[in-house]
Every structure is written in C-alpha cells, then in structure tokens.
N, C-alpha and C. Protein backbone atom coordinates (compact mmCIF):
# COMPACT_ATOMS: atom_id res chain seq x y z
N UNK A 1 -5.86 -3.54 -7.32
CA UNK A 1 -4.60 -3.63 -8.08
C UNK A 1 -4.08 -2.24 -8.41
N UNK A 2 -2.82 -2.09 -8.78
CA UNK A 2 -2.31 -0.66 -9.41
C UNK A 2 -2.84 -0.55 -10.52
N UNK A 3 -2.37 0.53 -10.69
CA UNK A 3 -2.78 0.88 -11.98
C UNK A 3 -1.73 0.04 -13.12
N UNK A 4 -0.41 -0.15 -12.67
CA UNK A 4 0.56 -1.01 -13.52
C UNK A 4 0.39 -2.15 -13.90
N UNK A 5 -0.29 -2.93 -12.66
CA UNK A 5 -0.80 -4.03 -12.69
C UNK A 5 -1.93 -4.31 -13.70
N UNK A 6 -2.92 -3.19 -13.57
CA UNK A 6 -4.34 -3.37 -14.06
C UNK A 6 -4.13 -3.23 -15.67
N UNK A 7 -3.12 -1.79 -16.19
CA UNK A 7 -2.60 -1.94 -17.30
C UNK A 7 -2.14 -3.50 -18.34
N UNK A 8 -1.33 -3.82 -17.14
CA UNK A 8 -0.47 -4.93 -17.74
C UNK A 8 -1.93 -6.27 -18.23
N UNK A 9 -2.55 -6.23 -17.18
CA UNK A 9 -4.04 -7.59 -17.54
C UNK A 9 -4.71 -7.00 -18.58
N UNK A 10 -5.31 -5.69 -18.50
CA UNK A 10 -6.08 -5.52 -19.78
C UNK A 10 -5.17 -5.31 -21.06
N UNK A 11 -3.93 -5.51 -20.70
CA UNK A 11 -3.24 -5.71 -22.16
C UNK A 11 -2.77 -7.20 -22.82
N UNK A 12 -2.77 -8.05 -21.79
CA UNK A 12 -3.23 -9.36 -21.63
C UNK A 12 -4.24 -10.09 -22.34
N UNK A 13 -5.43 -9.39 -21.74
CA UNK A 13 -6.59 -9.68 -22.54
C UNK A 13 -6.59 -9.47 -23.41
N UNK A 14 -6.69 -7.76 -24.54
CA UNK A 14 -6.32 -7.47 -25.52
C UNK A 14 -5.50 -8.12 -26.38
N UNK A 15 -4.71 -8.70 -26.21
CA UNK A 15 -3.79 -9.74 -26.95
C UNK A 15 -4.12 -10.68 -26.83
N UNK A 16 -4.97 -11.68 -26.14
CA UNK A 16 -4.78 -13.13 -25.89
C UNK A 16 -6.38 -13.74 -26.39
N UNK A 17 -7.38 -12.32 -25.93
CA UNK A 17 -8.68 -13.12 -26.49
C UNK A 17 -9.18 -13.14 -27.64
C-alpha cells in the first residue's frame, strides 16, 4: 500500500477500535 493509503487505515483503526 502507499504510504497515503497505509496512513489513512492506521487512522481508521485509531478511531474505530
């Protein structure tokens, strides 16, 4: 994944779990 991409999921996670 990019790095934009990879940003965007672990900020995902961070918020969601």
């Amino acid at each position: 994944m990019t790095k934009c991409t990879t940003s965007l999921y672990l900020n995902f996670l961070l918020t969601y779990s």
